[in-house]
Structures are given as C-alpha cells and as structure tokens.
N, C-alpha and C. Protein backbone atom coordinates (compact mmCIF):
# COMPACT_ATOMS: atom_id res chain seq x y z
N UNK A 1 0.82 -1.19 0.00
CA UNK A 1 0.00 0.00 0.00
C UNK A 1 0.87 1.26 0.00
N UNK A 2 1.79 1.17 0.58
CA UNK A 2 2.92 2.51 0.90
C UNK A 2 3.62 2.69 -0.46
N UNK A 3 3.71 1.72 -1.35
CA UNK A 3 4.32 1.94 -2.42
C UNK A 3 3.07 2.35 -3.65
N UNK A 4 2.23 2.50 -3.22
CA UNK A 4 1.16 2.82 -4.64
C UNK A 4 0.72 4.29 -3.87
N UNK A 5 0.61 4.52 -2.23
CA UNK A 5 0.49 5.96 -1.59
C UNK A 5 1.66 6.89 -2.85
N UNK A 6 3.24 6.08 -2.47
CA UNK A 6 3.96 6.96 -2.96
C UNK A 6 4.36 7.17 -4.83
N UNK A 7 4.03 6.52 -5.46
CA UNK A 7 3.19 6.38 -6.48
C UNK A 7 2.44 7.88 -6.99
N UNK A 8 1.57 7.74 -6.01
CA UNK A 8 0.47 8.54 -5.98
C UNK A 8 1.23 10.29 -6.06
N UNK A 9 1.99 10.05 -4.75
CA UNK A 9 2.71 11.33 -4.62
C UNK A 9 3.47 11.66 -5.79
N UNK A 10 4.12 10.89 -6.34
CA UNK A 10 4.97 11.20 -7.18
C UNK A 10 4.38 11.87 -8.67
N UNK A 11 3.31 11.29 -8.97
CA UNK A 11 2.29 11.24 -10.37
C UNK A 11 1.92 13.13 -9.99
N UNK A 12 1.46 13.23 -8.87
CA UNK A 12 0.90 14.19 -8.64
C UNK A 12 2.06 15.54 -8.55
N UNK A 13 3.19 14.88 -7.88
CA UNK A 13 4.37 16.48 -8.37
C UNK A 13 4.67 16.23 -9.47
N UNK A 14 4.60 15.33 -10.40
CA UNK A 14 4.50 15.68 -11.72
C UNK A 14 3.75 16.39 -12.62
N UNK A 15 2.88 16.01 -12.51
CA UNK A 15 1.71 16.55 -12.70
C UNK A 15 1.86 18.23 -12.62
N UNK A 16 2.40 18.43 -11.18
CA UNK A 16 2.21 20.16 -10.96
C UNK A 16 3.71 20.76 -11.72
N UNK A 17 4.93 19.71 -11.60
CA UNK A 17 5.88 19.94 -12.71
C UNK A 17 5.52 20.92 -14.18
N UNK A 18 4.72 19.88 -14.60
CA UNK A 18 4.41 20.07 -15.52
C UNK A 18 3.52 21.49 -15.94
N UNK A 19 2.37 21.09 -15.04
CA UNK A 19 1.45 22.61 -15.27
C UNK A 19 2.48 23.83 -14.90
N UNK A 20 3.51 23.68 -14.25
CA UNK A 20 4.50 25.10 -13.87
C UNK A 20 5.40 25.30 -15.54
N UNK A 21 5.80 24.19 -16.18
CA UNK A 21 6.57 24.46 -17.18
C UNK A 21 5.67 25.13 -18.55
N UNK A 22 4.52 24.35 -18.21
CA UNK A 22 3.34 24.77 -19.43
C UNK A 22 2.85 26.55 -19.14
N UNK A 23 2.82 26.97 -18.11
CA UNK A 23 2.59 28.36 -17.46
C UNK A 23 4.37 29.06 -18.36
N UNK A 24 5.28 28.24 -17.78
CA UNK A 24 6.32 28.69 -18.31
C UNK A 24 6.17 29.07 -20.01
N UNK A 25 6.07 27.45 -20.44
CA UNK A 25 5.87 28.49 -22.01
C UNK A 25 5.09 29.13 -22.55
N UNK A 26 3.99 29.57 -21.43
CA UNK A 26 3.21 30.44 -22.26
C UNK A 26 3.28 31.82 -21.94
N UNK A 27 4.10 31.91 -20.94
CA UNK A 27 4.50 33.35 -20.54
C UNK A 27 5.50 33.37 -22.06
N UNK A 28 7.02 32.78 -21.96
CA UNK A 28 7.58 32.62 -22.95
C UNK A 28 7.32 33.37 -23.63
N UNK A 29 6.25 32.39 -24.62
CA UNK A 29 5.43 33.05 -25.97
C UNK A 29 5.01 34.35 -26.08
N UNK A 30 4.50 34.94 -24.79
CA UNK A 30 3.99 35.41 -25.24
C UNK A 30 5.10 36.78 -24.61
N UNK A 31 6.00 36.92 -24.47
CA UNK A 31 7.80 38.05 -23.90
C UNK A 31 7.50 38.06 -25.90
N UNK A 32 7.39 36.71 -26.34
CA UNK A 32 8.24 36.86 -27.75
C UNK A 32 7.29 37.73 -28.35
N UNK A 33 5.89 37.53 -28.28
CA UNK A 33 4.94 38.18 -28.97
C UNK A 33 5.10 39.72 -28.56
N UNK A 34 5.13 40.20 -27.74
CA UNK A 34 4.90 41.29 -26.66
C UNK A 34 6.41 42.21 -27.40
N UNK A 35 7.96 41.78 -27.66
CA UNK A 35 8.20 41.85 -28.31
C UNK A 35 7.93 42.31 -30.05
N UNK A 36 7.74 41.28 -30.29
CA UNK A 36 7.31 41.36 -31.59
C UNK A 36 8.93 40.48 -32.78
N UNK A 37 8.89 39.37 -31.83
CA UNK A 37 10.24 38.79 -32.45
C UNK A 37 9.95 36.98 -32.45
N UNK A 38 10.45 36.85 -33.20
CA UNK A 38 10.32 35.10 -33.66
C UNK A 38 10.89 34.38 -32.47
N UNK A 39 10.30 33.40 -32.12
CA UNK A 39 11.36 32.22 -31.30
C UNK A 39 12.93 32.28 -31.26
N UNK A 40 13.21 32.49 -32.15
CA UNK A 40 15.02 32.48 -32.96
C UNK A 40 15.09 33.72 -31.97
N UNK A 41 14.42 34.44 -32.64
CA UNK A 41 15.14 36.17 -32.31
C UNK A 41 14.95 36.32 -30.84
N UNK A 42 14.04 35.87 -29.96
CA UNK A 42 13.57 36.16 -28.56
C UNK A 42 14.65 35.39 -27.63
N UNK A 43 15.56 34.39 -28.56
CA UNK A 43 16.08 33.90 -27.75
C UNK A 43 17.44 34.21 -27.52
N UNK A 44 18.08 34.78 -28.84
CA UNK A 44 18.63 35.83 -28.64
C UNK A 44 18.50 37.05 -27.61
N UNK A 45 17.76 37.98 -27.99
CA UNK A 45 17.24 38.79 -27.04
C UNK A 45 17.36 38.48 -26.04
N UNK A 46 17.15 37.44 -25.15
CA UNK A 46 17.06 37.00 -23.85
C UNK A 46 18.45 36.60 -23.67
N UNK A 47 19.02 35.99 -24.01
CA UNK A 47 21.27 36.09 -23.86
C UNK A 47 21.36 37.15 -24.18
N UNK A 48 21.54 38.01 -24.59
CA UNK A 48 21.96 39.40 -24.27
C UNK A 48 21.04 40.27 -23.15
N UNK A 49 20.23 39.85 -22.85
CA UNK A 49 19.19 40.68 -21.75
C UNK A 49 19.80 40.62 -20.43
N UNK A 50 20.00 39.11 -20.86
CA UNK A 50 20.85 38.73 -19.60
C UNK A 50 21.59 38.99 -18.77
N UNK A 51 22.86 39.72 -20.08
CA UNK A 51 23.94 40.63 -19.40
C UNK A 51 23.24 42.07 -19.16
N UNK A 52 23.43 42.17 -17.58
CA UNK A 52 22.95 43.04 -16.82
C UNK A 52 23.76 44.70 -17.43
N UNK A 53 24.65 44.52 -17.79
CA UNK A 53 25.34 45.52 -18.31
C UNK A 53 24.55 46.57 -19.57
N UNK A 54 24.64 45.22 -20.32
CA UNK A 54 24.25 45.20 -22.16
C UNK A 54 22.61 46.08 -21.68
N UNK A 55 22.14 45.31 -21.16
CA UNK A 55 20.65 45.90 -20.61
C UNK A 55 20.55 47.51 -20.09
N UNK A 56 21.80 48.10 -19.48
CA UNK A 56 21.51 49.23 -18.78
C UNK A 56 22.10 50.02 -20.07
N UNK A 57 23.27 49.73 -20.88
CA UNK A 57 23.28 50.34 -21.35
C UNK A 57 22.61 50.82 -22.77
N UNK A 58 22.10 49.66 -23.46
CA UNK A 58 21.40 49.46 -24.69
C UNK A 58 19.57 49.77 -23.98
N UNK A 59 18.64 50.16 -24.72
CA UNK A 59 16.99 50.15 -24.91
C UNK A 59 16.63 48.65 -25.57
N UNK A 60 15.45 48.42 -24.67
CA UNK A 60 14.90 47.45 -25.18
C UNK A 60 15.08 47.15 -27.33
N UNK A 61 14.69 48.45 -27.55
CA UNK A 61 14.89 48.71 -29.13
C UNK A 61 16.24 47.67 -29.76
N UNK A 62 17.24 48.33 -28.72
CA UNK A 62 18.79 47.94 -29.76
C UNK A 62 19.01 46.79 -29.57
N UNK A 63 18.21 46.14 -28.21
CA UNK A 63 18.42 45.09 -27.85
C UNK A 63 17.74 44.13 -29.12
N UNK A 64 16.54 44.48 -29.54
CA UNK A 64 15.50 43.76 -30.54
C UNK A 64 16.18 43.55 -31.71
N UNK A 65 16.80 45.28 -32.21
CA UNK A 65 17.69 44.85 -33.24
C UNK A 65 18.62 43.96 -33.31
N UNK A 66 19.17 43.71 -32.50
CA UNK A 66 20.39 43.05 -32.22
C UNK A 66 20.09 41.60 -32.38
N UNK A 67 19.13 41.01 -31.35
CA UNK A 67 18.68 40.28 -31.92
C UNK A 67 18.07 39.27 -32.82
N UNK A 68 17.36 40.46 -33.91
CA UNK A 68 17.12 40.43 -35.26
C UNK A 68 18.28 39.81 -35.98
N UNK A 69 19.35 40.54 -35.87
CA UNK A 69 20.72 40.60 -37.08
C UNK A 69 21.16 39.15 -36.40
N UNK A 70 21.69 39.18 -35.09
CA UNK A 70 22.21 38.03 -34.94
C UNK A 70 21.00 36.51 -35.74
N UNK A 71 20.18 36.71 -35.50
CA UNK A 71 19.22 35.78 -35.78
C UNK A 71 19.10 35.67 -37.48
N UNK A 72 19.55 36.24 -37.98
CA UNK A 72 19.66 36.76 -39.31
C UNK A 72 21.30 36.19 -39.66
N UNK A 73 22.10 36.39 -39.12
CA UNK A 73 23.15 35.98 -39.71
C UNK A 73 23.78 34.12 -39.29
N UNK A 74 23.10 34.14 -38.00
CA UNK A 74 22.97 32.28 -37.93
C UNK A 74 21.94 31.54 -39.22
N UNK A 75 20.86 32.57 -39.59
CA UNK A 75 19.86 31.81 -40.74
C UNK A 75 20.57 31.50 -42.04
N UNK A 76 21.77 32.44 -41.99
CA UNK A 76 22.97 32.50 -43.19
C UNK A 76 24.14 31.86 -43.22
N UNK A 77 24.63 31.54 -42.28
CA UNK A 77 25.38 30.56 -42.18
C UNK A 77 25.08 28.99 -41.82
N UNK A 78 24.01 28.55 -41.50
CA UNK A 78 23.30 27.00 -41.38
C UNK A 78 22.02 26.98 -42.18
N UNK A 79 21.74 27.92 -43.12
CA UNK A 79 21.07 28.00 -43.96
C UNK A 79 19.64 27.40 -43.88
C-alpha cells in the first residue's frame, strides 16, 4: 500500500511539474509576442538581456535589433 500511496505522490508532483513548465511556455510566448520577435530572435534577445550591463546600457529597441541581425546571420550561415 505505501508503495502505490507513494506512487500517488509522485504522479501528482509531476503533474504540478508540468502545469509550472506549461505556465512557463506560455509566458515565454507570449515576452516573444509582446516583443514582436520570432522564437530564434527572442532567444537571442534574452542572452543578451541577460547581461545586466548590455541591458543598462542598450533600450529594449537595440536590444531587438540586435537580436534580429544576430538571428539573421545564424539563418545564413546554417542555412
């Protein structure tokens, strides 16, 4: 019985695993939308956001561009 209780437990933090990662990508989606940048490009954006520096000194804007180009020049070299 103690092994189908814990069973039980386990199914169920999965379970909430899961609904936390699914919340996750839909926030995600929607930074990218809110944006206004592709998957590729948002993820960019977000490694450079990162650096706390790059962020204070660049606008959301240069950051987008930046993004853009980099995302643009990986589409050109792996084609």
């Amino acid at each position: 019985m103690l092994g189908y209780t814990n069973k039980q437990i386990a199914t169920a933090e999965m379970i909430a695993k899961l609904l936390e990662l699914a919340k996750w990508v839909r926030e995600a989606k929607q930074h990218g939308q809110n944006l206004g940048l592709s998957t590729v490009e948002v993820a960019f954006y977000d490694a450079l956001a990162e650096n706390g520096s790059a962020k204070e000194v660049m606008q959301s804007d240069q950051l987008r561009l930046m993004a853009r180009e980099l995302a643009e020049m990986v589409k050109q070299m792996w084609g």
